[in-house]
Structures are given as C-alpha cells and as structure tokens.
N, C-alpha and C. Protein backbone atom coordinates (compact mmCIF):
# COMPACT_ATOMS: atom_id res chain seq x y z
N UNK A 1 5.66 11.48 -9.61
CA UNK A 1 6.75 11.44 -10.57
C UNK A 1 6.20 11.73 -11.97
N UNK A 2 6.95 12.29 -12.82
CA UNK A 2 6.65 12.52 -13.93
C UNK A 2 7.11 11.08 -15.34
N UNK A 3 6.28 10.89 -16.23
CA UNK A 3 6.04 9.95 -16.69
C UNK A 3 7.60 9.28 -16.90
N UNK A 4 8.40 10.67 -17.63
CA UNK A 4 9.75 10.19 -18.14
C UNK A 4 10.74 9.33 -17.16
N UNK A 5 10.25 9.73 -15.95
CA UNK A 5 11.08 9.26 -14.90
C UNK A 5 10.65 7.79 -14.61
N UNK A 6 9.36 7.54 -14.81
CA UNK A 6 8.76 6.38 -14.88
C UNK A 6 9.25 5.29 -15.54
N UNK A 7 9.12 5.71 -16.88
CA UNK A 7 9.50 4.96 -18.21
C UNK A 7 10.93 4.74 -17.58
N UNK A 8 11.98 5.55 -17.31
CA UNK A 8 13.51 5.28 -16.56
C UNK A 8 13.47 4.56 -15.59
N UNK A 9 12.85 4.75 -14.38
CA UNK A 9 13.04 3.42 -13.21
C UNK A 9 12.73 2.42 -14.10
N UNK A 10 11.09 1.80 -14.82
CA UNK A 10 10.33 0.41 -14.86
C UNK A 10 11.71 0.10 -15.96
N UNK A 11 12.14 0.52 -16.68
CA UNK A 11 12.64 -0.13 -17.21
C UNK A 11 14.45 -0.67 -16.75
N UNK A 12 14.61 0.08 -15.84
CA UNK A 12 16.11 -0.16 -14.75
C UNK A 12 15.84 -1.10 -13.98
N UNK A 13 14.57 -0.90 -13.83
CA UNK A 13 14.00 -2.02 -12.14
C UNK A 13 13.80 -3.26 -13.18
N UNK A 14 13.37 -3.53 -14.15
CA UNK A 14 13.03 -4.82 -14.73
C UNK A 14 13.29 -5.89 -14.24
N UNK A 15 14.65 -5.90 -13.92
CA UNK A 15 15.50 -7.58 -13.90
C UNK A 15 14.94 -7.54 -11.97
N UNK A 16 15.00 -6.69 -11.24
CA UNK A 16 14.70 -6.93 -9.76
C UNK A 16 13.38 -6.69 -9.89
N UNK A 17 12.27 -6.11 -10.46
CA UNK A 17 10.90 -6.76 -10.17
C UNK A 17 10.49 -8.01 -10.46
N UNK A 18 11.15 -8.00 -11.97
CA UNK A 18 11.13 -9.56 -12.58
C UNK A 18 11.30 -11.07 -11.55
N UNK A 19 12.10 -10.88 -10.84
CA UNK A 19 12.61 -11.94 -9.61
C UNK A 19 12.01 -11.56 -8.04
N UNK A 20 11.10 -10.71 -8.01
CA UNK A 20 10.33 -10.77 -7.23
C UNK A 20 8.98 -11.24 -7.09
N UNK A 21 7.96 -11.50 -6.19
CA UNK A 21 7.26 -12.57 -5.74
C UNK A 21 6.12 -11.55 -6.48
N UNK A 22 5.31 -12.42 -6.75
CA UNK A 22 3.86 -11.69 -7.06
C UNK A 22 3.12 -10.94 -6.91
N UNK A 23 3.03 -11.03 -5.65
CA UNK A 23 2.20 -9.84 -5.36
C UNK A 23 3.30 -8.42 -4.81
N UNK A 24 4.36 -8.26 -4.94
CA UNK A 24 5.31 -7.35 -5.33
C UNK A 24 5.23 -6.56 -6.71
N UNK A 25 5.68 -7.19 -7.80
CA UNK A 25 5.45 -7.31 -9.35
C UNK A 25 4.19 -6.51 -9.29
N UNK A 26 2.93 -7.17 -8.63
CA UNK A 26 1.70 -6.16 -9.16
C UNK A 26 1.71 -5.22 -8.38
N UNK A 27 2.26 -5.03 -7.51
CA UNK A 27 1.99 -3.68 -6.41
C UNK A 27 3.29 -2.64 -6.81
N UNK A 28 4.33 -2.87 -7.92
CA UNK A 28 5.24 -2.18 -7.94
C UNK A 28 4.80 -0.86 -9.07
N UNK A 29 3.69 -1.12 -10.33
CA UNK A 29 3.53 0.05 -11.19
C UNK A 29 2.82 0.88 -10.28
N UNK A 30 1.51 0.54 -9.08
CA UNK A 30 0.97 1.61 -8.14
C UNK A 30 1.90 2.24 -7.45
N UNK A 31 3.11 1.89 -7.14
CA UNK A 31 3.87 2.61 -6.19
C UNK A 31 4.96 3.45 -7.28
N UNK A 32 4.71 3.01 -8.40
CA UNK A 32 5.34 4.01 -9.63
C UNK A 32 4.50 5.72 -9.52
N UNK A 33 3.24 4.78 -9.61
CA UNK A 33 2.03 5.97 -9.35
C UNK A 33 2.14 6.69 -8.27
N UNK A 34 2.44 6.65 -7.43
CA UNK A 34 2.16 7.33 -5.91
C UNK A 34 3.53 7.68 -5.47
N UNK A 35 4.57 7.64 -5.72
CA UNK A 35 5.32 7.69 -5.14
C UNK A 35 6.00 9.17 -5.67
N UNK A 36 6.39 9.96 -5.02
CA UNK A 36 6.33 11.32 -5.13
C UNK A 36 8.07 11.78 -5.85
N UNK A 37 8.74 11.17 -5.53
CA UNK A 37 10.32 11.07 -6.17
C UNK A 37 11.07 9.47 -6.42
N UNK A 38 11.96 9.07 -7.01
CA UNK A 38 12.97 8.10 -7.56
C UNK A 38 13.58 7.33 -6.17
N UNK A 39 13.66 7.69 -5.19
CA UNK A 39 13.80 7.30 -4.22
C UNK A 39 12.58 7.05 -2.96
N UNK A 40 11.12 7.36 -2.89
CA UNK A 40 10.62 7.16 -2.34
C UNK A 40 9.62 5.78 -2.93
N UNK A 41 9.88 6.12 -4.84
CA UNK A 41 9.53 4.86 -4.71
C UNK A 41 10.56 3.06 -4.59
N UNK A 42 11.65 3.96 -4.76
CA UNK A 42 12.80 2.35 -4.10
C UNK A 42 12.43 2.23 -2.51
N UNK A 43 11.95 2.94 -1.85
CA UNK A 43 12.04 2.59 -0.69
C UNK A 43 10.46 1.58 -0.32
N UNK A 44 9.60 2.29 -1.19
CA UNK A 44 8.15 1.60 -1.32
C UNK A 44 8.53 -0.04 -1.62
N UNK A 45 9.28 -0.17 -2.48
CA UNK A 45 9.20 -1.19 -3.57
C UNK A 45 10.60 -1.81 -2.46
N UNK A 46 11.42 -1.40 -1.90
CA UNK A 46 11.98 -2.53 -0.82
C UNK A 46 11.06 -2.72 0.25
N UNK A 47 10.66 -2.04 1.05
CA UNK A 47 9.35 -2.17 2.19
C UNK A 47 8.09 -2.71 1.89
N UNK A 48 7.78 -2.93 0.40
CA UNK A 48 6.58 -3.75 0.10
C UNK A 48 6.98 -5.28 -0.19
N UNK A 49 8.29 -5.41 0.22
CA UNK A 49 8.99 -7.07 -0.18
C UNK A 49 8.88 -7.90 1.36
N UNK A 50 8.26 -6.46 2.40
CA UNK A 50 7.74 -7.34 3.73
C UNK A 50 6.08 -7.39 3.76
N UNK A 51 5.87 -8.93 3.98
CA UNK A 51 4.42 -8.95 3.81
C UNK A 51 3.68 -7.93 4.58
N UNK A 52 3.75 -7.80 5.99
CA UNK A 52 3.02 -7.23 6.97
C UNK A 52 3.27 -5.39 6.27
N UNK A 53 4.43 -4.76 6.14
CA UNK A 53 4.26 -3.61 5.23
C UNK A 53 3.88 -3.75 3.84
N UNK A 54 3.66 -4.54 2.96
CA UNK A 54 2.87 -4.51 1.81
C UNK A 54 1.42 -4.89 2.33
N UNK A 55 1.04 -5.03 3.06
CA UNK A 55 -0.37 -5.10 3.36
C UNK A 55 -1.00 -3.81 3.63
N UNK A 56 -0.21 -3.55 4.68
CA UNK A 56 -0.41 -1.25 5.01
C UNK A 56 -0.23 -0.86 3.41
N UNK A 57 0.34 -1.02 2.90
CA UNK A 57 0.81 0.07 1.62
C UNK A 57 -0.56 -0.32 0.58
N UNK A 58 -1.18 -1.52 0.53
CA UNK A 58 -2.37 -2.10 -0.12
C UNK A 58 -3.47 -1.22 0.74
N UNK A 59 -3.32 -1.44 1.93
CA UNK A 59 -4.87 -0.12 2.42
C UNK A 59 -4.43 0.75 2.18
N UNK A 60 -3.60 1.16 2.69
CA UNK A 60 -3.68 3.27 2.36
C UNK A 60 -3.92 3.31 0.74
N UNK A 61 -3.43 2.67 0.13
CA UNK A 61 -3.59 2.97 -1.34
C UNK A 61 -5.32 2.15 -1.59
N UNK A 62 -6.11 1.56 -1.33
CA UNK A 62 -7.29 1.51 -1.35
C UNK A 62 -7.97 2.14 -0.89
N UNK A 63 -7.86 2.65 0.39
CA UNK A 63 -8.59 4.00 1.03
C UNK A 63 -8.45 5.49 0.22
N UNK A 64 -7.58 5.66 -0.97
CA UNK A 64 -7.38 6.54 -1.83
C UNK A 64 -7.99 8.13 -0.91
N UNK A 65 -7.30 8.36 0.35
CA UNK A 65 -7.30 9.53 0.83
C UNK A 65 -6.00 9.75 1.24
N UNK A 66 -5.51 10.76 1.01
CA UNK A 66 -3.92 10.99 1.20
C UNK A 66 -3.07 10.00 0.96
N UNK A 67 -2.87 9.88 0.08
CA UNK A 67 -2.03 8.60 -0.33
C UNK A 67 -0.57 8.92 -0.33
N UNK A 68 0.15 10.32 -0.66
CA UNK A 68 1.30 10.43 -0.61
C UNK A 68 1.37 10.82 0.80
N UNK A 69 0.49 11.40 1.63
CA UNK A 69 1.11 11.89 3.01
C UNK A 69 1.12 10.32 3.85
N UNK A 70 0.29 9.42 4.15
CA UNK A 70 0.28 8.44 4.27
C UNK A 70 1.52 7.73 3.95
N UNK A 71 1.32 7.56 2.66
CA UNK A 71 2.84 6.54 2.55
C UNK A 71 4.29 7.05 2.82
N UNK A 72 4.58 8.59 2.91
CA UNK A 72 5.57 9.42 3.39
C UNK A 72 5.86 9.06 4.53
N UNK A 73 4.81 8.80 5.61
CA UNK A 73 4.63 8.47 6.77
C UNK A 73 4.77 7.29 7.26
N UNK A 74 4.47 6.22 6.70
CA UNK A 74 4.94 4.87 6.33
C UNK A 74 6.50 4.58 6.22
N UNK A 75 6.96 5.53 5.27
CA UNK A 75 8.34 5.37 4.90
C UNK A 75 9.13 5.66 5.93
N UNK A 76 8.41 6.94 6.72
CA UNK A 76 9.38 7.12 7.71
C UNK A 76 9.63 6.39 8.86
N UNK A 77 8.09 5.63 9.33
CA UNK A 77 8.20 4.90 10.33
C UNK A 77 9.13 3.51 10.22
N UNK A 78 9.34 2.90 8.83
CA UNK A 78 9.84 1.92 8.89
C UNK A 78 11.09 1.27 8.31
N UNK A 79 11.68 2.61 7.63
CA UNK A 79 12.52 2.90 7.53
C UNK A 79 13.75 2.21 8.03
N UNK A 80 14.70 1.62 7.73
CA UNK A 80 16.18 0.98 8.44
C UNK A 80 16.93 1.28 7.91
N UNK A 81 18.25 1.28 8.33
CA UNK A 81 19.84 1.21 8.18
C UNK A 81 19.55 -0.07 7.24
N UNK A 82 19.54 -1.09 6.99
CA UNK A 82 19.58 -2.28 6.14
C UNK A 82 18.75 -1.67 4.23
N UNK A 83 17.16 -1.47 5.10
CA UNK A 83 16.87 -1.31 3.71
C UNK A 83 17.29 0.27 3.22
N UNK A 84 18.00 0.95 3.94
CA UNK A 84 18.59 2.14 3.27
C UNK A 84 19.77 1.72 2.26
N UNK A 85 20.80 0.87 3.24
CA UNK A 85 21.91 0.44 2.32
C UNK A 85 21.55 -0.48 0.62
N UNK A 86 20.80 -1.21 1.15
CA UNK A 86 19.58 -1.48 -0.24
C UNK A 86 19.28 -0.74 -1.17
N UNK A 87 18.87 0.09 -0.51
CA UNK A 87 18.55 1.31 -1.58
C UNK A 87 19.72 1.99 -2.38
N UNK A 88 20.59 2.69 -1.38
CA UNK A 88 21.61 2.94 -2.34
C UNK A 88 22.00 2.03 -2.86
N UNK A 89 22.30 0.37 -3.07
CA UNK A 89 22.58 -0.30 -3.75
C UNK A 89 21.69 -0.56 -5.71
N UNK A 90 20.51 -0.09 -4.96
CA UNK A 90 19.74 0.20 -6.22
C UNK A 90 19.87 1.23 -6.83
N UNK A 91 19.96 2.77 -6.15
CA UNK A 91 20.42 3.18 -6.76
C UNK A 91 22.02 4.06 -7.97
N UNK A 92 22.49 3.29 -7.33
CA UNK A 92 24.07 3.26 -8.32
C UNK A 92 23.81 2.20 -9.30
N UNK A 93 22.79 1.25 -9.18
CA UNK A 93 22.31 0.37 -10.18
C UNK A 93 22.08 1.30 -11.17
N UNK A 94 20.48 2.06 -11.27
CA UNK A 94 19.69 2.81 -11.69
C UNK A 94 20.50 3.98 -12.48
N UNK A 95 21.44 4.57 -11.47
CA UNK A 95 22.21 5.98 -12.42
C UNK A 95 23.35 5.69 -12.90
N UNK A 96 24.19 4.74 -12.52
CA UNK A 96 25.09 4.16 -13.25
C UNK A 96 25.36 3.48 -13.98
C-alpha cells in the first residue's frame, strides 16, 4: 500500500485497534506494511484477532521470505462468510 492510504486506514481503524487486545494493536502497523491493498489488510487485521492465525501471520512475517505471497495464501485459506461480513462492516465504516 502506498503511504497515503496508510495514513487513511490507521487513522479510520483507530477506535477498533484501540479496543483490541495487545498483541493485535502491535501486529496491526506490520500488516499496514505487508498488506498489498485496503482490504487485504482488514482481512489480516480480522484473522489476526484469532490467536492460532496471528501466530502463522507472526512467522511468515519473521521468516521475511515472501511475505505477500504467503499471507495472500493465508487469507485465502482462512477466509469465512462471518469474517467477510466483518469486513464489509469495516469497510462502509472506513469509506463512509
């Protein structure tokens, strides 16, 4: 993502990182970093609110080899109907 877009989510996401658990909060500016569009990183940043997938998303991003094909791959595998509807809920937050 490009910075401007950055500066636009962190500061939309505020109030829902803000009320999330800790080690969320710190894992949410890396997935600012890595995350390749506005929606792959809402999907990072709902899928890293499950411990056992924020633990995968902490190695691949420490192993710093393919980090976007990796986590693309991630996204797809775990992906749901629940945290999709989530997502669009965030985002009509975000653009509206």
């Amino acid at each position: 993502m490009k910075n401007p877009e950055i500066v636009e989510i962190s500061n939309k996401m505020s109030p829902d990182i803000k009320f999330s658990s800790d080690s969320v909060r710190l894992l949410a500016p890396k997935l600012l970093n890595y995350a390749e569009n506005k929606r792959d990183f809402l999907l990072l940043f709902e899928l890293s609110k499950f411990q056992a997938t924020r633990n995968q998303i902490v190695s691949i991003i420490k192993k710093d080899t393919n980090i976007h094909k990796k986590l693309k791959e991630l996204i797809k595998r775990k992906t749901n109907k629940s945290i999709i509807k989530k997502i669009k809920d965030l985002e009509e937050r975000i653009n509206g």
